[in-house]
Protein backbone atom coordinates (compact mmCIF):
# COMPACT_ATOMS: atom_id res chain seq x y z
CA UNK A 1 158.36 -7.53 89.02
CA UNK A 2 157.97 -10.09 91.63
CA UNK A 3 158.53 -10.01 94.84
CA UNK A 4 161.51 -12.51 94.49
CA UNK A 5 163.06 -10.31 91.92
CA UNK A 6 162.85 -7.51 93.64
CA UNK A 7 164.72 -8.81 96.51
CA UNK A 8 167.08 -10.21 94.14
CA UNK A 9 167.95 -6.64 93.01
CA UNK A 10 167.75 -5.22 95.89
CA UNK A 11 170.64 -8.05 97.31
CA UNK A 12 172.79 -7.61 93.71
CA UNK A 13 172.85 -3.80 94.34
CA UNK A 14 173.87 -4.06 98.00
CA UNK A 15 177.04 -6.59 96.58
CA UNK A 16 178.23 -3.46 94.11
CA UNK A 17 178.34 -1.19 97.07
CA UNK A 18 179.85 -3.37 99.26
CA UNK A 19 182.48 -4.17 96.25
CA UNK A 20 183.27 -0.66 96.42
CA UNK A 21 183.97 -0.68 99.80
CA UNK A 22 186.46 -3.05 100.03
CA UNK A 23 186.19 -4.10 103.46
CA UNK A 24 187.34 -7.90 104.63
CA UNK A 25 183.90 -7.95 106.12
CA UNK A 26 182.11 -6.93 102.87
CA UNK A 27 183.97 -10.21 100.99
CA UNK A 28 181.93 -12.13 103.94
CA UNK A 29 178.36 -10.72 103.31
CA UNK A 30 178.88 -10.74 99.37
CA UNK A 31 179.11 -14.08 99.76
CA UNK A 32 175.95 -15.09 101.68
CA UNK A 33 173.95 -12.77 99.95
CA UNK A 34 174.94 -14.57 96.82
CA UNK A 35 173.93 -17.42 97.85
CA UNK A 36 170.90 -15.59 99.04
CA UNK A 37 170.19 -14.81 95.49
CA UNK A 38 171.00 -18.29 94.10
CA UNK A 39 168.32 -19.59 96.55
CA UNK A 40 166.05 -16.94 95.48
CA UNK A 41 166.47 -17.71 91.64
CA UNK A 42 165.81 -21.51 91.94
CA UNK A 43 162.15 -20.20 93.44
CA UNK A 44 161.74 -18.55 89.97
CA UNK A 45 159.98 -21.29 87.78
CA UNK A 46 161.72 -21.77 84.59
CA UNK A 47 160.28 -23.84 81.81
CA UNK A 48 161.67 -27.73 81.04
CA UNK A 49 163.43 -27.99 78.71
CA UNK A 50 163.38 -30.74 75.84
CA UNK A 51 166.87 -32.83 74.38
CA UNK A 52 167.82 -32.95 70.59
CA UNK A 53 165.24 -35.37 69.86
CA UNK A 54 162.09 -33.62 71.67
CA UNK A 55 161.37 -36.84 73.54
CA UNK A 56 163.31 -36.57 76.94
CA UNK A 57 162.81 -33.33 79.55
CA UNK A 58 165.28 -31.43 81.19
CA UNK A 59 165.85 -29.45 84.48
CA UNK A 60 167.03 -26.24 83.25
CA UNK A 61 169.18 -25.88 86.10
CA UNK A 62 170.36 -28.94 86.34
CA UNK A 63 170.48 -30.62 82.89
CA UNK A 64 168.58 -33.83 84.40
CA UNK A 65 166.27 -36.31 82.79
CA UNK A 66 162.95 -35.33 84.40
CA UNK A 67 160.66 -37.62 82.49
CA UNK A 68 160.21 -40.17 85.60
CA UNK A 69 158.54 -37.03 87.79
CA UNK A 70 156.19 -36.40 84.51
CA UNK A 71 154.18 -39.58 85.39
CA UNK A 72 154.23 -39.90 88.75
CA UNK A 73 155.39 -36.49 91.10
CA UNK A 74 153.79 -34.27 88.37
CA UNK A 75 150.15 -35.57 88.92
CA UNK A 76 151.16 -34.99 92.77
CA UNK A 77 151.82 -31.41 92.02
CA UNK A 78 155.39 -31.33 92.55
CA UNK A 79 156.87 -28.37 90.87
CA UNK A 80 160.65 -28.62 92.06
CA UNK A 81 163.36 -30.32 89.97
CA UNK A 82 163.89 -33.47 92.74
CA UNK A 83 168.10 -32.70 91.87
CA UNK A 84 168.33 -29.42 92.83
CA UNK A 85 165.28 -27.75 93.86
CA UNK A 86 164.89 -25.38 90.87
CA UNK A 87 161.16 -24.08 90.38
CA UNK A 88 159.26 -25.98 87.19
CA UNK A 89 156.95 -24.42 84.96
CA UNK A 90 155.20 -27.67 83.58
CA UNK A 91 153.92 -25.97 80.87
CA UNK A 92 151.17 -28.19 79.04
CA UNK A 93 152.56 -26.90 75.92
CA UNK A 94 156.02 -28.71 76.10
CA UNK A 95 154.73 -31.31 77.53
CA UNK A 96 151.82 -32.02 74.81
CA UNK A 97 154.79 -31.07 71.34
């Protein structure tokens, strides 16, 4: 497990407790550490993914047409959907079917 995961766990185990609680402050610090761990998550690569027809690639997160940052932010090294920031995993193999 990553270090990214772990912290992940570590933040979604702290938001049962404080669920438990039921304190008005707890409501406050569920909420940024959720969006602690949606930050965290998008730093996670996930693979593209392809449409119906195989041609066109996909943000997972975001459901975007990614083929313009194949030719020209890919060979940069860019590895972040441009939308939303989401982690890519340009795996050759999807990218070579």
């Amino acid at each position: 497990m990553s270090e990214i995961e772990k912290a992940i766990e570590e933040l979604k185990d702290k938001n049962k407790s404080l669920r438990c609680l039921q304190y008005a402050w707890g409501e406050r610090e569920i909420k940024r550490n959720e969006l602690a761990i949606s930050a965290l998550e998008k730093q996670i690569p996930k693979k593209i993914v392809k449409n119906c027809n195989g041609k066109i690639l996909h943000c997972p997160s975001w459901d975007e047409d990614l083929m313009g940052c194949i030719y020209s932010d890919y060979a940069d090294g860019v590895s972040y959907c441009p939308y939303c920031g989401q982690a890519i995993d340009w795996d050759s193999e999807v990218l070579n079917d």
